[in-house]
PDB file of N, CA and C in Angstrom:
ATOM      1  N   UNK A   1      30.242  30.584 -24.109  1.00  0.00           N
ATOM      2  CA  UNK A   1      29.673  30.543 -22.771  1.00  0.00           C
ATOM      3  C   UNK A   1      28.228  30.061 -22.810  1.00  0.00           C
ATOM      4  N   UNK A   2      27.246  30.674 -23.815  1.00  0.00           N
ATOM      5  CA  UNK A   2      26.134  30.399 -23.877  1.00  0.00           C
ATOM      6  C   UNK A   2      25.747  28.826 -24.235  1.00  0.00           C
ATOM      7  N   UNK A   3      26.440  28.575 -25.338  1.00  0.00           N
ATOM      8  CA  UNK A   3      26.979  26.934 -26.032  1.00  0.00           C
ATOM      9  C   UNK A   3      27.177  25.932 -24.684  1.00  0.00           C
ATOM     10  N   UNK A   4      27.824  26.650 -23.515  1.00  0.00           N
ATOM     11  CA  UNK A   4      28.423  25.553 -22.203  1.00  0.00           C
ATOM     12  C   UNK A   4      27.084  24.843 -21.653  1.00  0.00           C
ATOM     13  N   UNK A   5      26.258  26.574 -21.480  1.00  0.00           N
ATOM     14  CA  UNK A   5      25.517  26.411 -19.924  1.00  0.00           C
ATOM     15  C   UNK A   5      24.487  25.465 -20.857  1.00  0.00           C
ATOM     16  N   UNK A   6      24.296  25.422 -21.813  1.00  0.00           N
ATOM     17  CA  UNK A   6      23.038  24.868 -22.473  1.00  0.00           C
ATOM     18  C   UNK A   6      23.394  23.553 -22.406  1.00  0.00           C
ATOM     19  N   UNK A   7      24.596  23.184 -22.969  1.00  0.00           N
ATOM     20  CA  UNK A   7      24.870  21.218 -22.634  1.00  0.00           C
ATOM     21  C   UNK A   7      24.919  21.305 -21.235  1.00  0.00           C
ATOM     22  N   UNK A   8      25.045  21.718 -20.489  1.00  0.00           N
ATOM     23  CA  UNK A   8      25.480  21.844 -18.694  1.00  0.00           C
ATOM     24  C   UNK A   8      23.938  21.395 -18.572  1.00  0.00           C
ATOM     25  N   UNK A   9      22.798  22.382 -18.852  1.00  0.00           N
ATOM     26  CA  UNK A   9      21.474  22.615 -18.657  1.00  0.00           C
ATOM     27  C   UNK A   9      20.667  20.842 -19.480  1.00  0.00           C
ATOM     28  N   UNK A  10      21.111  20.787 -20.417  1.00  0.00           N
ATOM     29  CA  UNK A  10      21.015  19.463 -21.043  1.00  0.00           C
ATOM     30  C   UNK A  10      21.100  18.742 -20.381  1.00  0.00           C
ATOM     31  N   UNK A  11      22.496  18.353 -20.307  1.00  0.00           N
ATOM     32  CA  UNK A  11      23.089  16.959 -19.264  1.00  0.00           C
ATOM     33  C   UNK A  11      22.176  16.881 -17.498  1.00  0.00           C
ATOM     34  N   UNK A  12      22.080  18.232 -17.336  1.00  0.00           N
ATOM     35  CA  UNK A  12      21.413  17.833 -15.862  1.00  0.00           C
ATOM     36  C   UNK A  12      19.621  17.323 -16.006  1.00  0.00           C
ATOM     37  N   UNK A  13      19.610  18.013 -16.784  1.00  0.00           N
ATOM     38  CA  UNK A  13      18.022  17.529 -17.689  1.00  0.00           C
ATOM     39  C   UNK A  13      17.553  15.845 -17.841  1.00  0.00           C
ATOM     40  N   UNK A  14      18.500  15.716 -18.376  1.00  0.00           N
ATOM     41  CA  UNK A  14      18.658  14.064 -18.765  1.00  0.00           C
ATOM     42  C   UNK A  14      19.221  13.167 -17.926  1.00  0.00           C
ATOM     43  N   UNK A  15      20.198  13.625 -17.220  1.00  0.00           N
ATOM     44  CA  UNK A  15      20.363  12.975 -15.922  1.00  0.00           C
ATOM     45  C   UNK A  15      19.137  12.356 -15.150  1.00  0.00           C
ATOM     46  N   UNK A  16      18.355  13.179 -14.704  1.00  0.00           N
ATOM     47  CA  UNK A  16      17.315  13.237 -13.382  1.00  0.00           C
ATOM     48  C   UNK A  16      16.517  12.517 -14.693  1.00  0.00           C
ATOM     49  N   UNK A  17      15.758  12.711 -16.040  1.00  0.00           N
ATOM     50  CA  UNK A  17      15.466  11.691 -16.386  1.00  0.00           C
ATOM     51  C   UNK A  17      15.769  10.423 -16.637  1.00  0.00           C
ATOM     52  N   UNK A  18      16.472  10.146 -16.770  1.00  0.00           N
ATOM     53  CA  UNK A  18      17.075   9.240 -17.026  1.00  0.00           C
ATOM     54  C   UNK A  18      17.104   8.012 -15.321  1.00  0.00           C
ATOM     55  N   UNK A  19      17.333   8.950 -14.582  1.00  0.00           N
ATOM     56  CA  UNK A  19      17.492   8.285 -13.124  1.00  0.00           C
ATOM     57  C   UNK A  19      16.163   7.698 -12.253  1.00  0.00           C
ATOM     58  N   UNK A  20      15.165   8.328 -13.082  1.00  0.00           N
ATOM     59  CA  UNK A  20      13.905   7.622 -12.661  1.00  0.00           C
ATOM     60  C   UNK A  20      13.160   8.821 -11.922  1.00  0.00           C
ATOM     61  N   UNK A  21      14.034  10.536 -11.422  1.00  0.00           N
ATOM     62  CA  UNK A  21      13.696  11.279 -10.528  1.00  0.00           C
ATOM     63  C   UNK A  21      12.420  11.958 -11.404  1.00  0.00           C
ATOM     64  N   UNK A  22      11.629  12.515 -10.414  1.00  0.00           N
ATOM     65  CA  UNK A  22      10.237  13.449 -11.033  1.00  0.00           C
ATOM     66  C   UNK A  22       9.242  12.085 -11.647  1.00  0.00           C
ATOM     67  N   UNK A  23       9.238  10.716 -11.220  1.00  0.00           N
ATOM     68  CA  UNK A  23       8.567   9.830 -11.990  1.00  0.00           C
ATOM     69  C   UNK A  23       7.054   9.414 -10.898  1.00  0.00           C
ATOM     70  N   UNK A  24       7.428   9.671  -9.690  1.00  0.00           N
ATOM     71  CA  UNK A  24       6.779   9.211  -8.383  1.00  0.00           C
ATOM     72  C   UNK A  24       6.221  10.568  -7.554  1.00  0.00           C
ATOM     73  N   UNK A  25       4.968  10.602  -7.645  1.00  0.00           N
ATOM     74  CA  UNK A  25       4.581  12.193  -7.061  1.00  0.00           C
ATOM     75  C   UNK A  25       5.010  12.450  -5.518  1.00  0.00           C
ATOM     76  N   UNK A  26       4.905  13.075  -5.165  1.00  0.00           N
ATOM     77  CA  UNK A  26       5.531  13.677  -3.985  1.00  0.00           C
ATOM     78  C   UNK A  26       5.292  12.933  -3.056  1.00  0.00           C
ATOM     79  N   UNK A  27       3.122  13.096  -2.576  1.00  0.00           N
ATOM     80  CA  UNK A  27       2.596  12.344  -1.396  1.00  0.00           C
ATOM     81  C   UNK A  27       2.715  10.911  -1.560  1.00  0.00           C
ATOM     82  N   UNK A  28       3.493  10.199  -2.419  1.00  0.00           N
ATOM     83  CA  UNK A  28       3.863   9.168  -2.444  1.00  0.00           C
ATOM     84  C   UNK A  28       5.079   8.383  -1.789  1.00  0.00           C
ATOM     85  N   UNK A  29       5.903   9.325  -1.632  1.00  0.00           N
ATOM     86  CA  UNK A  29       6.911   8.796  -0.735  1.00  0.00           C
ATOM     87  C   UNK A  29       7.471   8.634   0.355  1.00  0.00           C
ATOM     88  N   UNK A  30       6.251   9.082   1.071  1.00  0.00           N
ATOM     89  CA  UNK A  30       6.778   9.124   2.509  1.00  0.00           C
ATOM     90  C   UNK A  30       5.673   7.984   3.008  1.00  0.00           C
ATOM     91  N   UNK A  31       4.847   7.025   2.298  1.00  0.00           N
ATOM     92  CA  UNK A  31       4.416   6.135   2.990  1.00  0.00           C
ATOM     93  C   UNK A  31       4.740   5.346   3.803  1.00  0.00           C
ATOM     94  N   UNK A  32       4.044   4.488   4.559  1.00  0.00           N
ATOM     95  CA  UNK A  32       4.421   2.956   5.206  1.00  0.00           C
ATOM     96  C   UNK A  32       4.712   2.100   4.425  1.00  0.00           C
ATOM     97  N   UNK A  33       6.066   1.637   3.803  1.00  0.00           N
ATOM     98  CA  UNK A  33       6.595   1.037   2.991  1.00  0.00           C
ATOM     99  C   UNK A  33       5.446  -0.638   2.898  1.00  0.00           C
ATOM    100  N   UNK A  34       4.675  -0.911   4.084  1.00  0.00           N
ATOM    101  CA  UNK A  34       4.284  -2.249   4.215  1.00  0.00           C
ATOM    102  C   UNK A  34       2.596  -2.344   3.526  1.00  0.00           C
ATOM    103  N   UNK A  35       2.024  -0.529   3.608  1.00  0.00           N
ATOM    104  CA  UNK A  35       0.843  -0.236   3.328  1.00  0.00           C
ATOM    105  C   UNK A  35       0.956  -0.507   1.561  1.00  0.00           C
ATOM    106  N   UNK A  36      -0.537  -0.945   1.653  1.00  0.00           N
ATOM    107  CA  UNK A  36      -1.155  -1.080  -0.002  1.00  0.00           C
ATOM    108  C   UNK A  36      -1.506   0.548  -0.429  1.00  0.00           C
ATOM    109  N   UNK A  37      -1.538   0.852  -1.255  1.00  0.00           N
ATOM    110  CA  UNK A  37      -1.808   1.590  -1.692  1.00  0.00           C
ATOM    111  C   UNK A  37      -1.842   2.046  -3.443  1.00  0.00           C
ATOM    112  N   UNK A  38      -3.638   2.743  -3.679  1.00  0.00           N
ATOM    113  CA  UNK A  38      -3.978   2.704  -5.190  1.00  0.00           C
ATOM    114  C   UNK A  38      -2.909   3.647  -5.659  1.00  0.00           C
ATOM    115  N   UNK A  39      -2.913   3.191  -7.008  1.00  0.00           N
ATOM    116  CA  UNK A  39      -2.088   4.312  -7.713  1.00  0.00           C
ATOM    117  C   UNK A  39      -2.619   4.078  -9.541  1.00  0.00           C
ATOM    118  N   UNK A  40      -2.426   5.230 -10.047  1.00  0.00           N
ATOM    119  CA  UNK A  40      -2.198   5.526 -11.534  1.00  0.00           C
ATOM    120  C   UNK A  40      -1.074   5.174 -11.700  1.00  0.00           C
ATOM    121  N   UNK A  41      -0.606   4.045 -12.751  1.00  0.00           N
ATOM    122  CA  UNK A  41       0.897   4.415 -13.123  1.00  0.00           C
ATOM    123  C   UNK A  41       0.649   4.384 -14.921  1.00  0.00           C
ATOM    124  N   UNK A  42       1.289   5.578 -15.247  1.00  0.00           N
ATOM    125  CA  UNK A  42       1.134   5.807 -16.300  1.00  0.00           C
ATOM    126  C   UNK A  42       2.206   5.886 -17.151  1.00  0.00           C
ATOM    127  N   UNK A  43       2.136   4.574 -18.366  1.00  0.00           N
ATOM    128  CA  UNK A  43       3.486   4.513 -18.996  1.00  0.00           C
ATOM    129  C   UNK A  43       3.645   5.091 -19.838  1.00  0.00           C
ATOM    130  N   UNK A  44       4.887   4.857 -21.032  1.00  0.00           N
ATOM    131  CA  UNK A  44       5.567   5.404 -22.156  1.00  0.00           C
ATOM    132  C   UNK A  44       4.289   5.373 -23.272  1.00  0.00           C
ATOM    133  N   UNK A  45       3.866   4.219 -23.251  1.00  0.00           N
ATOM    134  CA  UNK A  45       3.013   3.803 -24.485  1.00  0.00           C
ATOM    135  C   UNK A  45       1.559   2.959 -23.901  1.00  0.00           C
ATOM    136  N   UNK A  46       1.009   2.610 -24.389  1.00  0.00           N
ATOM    137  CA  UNK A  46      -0.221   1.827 -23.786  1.00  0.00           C
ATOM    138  C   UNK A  46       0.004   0.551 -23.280  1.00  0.00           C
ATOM    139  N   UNK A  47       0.003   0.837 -22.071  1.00  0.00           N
ATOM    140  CA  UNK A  47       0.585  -0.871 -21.332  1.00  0.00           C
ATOM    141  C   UNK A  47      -0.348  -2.203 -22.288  1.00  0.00           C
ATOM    142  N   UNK A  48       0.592  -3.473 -22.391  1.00  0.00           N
ATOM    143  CA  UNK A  48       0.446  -4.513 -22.781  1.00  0.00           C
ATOM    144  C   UNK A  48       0.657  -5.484 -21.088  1.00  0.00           C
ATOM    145  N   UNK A  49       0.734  -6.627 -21.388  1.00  0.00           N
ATOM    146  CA  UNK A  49       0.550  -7.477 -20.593  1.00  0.00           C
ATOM    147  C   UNK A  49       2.056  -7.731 -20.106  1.00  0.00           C
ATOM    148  N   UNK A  50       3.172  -7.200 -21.012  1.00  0.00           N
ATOM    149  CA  UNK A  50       4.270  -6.829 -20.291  1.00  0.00           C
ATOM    150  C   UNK A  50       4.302  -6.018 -19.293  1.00  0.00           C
ATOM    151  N   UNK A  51       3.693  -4.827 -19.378  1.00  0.00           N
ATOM    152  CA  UNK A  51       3.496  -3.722 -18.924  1.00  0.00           C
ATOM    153  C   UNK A  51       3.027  -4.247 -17.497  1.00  0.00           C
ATOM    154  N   UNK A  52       1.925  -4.796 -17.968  1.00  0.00           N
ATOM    155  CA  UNK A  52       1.191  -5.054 -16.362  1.00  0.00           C
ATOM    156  C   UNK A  52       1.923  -6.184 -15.334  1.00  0.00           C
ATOM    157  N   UNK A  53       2.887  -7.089 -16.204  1.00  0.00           N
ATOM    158  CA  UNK A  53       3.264  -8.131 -15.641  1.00  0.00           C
ATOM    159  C   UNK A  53       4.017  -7.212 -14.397  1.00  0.00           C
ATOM    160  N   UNK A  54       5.531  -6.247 -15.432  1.00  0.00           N
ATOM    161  CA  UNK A  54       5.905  -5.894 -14.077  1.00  0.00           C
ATOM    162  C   UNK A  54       5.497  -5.191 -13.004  1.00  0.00           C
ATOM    163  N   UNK A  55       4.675  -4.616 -13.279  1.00  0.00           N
ATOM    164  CA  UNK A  55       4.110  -4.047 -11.645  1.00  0.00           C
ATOM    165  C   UNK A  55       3.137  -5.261 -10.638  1.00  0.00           C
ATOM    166  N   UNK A  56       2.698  -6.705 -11.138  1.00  0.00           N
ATOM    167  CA  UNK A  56       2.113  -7.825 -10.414  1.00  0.00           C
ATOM    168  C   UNK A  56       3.766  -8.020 -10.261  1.00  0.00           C
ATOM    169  N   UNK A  57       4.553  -8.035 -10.515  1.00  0.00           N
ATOM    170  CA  UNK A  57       5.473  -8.885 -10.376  1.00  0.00           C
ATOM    171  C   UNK A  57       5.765  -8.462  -8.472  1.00  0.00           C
ATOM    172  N   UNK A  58       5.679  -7.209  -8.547  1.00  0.00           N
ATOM    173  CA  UNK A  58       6.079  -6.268  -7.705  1.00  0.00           C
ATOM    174  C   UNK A  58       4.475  -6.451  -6.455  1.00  0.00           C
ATOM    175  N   UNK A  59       3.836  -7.248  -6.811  1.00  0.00           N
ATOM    176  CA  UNK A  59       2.935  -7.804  -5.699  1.00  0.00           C
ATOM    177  C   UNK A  59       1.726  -6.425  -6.148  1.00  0.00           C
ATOM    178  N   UNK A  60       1.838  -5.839  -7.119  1.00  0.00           N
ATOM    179  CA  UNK A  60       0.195  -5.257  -7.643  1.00  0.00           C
ATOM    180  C   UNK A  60      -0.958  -5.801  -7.992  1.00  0.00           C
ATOM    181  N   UNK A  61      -1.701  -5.735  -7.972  1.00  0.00           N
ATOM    182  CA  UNK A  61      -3.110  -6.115  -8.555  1.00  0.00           C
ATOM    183  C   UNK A  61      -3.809  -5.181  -9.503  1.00  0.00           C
ATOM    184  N   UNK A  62      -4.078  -5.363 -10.589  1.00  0.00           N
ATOM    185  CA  UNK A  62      -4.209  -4.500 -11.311  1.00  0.00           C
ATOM    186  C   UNK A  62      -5.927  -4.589 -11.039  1.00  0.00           C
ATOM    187  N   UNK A  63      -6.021  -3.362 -11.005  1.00  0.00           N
ATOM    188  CA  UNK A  63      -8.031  -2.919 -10.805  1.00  0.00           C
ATOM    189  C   UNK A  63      -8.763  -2.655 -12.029  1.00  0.00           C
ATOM    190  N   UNK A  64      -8.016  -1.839 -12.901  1.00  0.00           N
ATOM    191  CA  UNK A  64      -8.799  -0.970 -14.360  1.00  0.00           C
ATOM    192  C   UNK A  64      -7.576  -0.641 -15.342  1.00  0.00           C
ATOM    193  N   UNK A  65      -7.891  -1.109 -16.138  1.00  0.00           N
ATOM    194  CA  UNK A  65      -7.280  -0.055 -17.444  1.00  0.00           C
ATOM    195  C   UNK A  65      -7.653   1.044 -17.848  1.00  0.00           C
ATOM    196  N   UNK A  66      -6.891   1.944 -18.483  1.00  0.00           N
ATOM    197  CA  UNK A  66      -6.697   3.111 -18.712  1.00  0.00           C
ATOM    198  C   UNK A  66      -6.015   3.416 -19.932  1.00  0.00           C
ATOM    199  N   UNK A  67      -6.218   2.829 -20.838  1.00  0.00           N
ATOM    200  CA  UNK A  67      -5.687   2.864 -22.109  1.00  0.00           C
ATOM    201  C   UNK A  67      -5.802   4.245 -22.625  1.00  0.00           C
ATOM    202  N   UNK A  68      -7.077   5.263 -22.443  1.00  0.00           N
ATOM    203  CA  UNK A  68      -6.779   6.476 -22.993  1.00  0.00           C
ATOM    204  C   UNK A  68      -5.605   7.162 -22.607  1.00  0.00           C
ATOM    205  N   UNK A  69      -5.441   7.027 -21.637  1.00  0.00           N
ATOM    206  CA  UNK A  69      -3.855   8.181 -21.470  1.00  0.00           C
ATOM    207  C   UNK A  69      -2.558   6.965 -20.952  1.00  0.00           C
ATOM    208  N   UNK A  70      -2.658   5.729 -21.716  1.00  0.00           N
ATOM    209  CA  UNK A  70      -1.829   5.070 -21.324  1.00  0.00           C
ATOM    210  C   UNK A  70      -1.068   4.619 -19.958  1.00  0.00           C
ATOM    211  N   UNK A  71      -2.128   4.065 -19.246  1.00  0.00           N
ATOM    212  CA  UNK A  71      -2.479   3.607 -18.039  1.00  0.00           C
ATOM    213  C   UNK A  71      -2.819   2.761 -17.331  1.00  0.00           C
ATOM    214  N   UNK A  72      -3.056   2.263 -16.115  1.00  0.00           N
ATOM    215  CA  UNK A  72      -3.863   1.677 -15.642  1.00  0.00           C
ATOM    216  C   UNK A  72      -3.582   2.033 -13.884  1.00  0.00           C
ATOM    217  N   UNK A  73      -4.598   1.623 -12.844  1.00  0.00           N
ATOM    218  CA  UNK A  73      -4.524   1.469 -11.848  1.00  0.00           C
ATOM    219  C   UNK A  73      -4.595   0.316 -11.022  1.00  0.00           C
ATOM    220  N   UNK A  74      -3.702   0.794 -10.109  1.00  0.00           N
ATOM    221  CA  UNK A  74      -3.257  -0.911  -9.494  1.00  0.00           C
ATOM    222  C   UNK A  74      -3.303  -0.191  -8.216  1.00  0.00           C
ATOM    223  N   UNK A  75      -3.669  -1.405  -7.390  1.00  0.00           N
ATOM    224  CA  UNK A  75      -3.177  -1.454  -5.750  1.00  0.00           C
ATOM    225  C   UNK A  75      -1.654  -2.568  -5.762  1.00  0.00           C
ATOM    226  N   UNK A  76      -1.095  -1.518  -4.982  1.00  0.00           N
ATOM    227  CA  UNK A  76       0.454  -2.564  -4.980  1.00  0.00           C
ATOM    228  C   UNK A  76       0.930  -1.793  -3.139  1.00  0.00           C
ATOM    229  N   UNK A  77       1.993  -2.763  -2.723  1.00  0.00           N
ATOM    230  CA  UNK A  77       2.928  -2.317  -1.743  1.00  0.00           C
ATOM    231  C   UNK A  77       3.217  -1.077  -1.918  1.00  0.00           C
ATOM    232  N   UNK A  78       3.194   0.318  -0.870  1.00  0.00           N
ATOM    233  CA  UNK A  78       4.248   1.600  -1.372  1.00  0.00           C
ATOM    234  C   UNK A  78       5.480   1.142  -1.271  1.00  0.00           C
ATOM    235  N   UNK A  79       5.883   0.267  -0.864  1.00  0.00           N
ATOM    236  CA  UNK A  79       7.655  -0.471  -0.617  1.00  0.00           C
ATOM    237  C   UNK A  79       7.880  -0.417  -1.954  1.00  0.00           C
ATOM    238  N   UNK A  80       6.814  -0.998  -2.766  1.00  0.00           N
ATOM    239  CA  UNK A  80       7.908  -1.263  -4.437  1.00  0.00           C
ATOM    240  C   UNK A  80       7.658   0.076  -5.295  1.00  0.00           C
ATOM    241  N   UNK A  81       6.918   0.867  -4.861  1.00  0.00           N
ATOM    242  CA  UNK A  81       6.835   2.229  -6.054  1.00  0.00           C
ATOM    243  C   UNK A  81       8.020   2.772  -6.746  1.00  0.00           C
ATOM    244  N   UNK A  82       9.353   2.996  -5.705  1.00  0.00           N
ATOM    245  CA  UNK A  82      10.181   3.651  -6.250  1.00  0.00           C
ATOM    246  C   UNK A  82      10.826   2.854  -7.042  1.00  0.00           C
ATOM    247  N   UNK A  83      11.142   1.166  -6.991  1.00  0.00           N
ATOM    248  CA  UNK A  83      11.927   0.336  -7.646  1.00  0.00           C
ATOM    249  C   UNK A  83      10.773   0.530  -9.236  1.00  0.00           C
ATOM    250  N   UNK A  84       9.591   0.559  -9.200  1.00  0.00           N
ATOM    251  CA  UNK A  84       8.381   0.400 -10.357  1.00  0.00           C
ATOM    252  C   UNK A  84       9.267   1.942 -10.565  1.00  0.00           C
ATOM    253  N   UNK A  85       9.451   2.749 -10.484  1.00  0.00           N
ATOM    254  CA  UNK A  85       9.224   3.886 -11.001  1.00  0.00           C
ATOM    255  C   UNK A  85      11.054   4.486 -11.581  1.00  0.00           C
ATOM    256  N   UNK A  86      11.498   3.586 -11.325  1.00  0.00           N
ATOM    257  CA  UNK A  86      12.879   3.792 -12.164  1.00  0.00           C
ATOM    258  C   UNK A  86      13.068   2.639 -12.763  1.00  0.00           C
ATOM    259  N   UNK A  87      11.797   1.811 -13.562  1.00  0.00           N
ATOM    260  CA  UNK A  87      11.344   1.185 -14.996  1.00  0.00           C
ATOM    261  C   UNK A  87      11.711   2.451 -16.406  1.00  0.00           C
ATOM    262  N   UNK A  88      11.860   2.255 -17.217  1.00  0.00           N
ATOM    263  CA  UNK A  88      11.853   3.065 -18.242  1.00  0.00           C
ATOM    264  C   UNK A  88      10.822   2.984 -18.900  1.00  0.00           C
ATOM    265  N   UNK A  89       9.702   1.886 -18.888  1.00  0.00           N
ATOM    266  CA  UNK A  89       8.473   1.923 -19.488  1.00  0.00           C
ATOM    267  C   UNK A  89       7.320   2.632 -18.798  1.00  0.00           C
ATOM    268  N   UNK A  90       7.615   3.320 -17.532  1.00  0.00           N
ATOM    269  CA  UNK A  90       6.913   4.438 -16.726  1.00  0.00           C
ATOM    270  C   UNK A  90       7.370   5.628 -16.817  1.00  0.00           C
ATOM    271  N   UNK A  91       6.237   6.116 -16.499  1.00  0.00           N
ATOM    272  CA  UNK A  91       6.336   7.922 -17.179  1.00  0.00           C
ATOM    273  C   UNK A  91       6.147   8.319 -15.817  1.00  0.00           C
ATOM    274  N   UNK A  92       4.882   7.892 -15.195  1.00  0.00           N
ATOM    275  CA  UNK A  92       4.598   8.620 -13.996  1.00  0.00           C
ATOM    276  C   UNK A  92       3.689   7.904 -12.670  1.00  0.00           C
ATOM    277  N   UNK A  93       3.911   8.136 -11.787  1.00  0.00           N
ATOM    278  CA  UNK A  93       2.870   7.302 -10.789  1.00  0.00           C
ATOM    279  C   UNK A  93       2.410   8.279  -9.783  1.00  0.00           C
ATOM    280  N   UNK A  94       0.678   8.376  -9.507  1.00  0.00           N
ATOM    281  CA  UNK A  94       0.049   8.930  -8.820  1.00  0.00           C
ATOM    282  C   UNK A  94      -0.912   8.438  -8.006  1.00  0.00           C
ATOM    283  N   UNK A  95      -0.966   8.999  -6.723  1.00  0.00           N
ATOM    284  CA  UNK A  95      -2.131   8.133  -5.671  1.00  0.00           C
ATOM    285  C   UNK A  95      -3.493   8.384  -7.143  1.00  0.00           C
ATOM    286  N   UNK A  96      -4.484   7.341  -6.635  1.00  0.00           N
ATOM    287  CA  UNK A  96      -5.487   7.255  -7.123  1.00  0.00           C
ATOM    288  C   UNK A  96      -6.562   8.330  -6.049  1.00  0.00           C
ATOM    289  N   UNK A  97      -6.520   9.361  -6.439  1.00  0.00           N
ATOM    290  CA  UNK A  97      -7.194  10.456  -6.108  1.00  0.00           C
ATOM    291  C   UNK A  97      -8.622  10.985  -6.810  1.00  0.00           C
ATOM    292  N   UNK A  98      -9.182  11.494  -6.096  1.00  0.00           N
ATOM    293  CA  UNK A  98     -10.837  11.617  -6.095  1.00  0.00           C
ATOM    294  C   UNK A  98     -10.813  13.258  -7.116  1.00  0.00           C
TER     295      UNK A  98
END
């Protein structure tokens, strides 16, 4: 029984990672899909110029790097956050907050 709930507890674990869920903070998703808006997006490893390509691809502008915690900040569309954020080379995306 104990053996079940733990792969049960596993599999739902990895699911929602895996799906891109918990990647995009909360006050992020209820924007105006048309509004710009800054953000942290913070990847797997220290973004390269791959890294940055896809989020310009996605109509970002990248502002600063952030290489210490494997980062950078961009102004992009909130329309493309959620498609950027079920990338597998993103960990996490946050408004650029004070």
């Amino acid at each position: 029984m104990k053996k079940t709930f733990v792969l049960y507890l596993s599999a739902f674990l990895t699911s929602g990672l895996c799906a891109g869920s918990g990647k995009l903070a909360k006050d992020l998703e209820s924007l105006d899909p048309a509004a710009n808006v800054d953000v942290i997006v913070q990847f797997t490893k220290v973004p390269t110029e791959v890294q940055h390509q896809k989020v310009i691809s996605r109509g970002g502008v990248q502002r600063k790097g952030l290489d210490l915690i494997k980062a950078a900040l961009y102004s992009m569309p909130a329309g493309k956050l959620k498609e950027l954020s079920d990338d597998p080379d993103v960990a996490y995306i946050s408004p650029d907050r004070t």
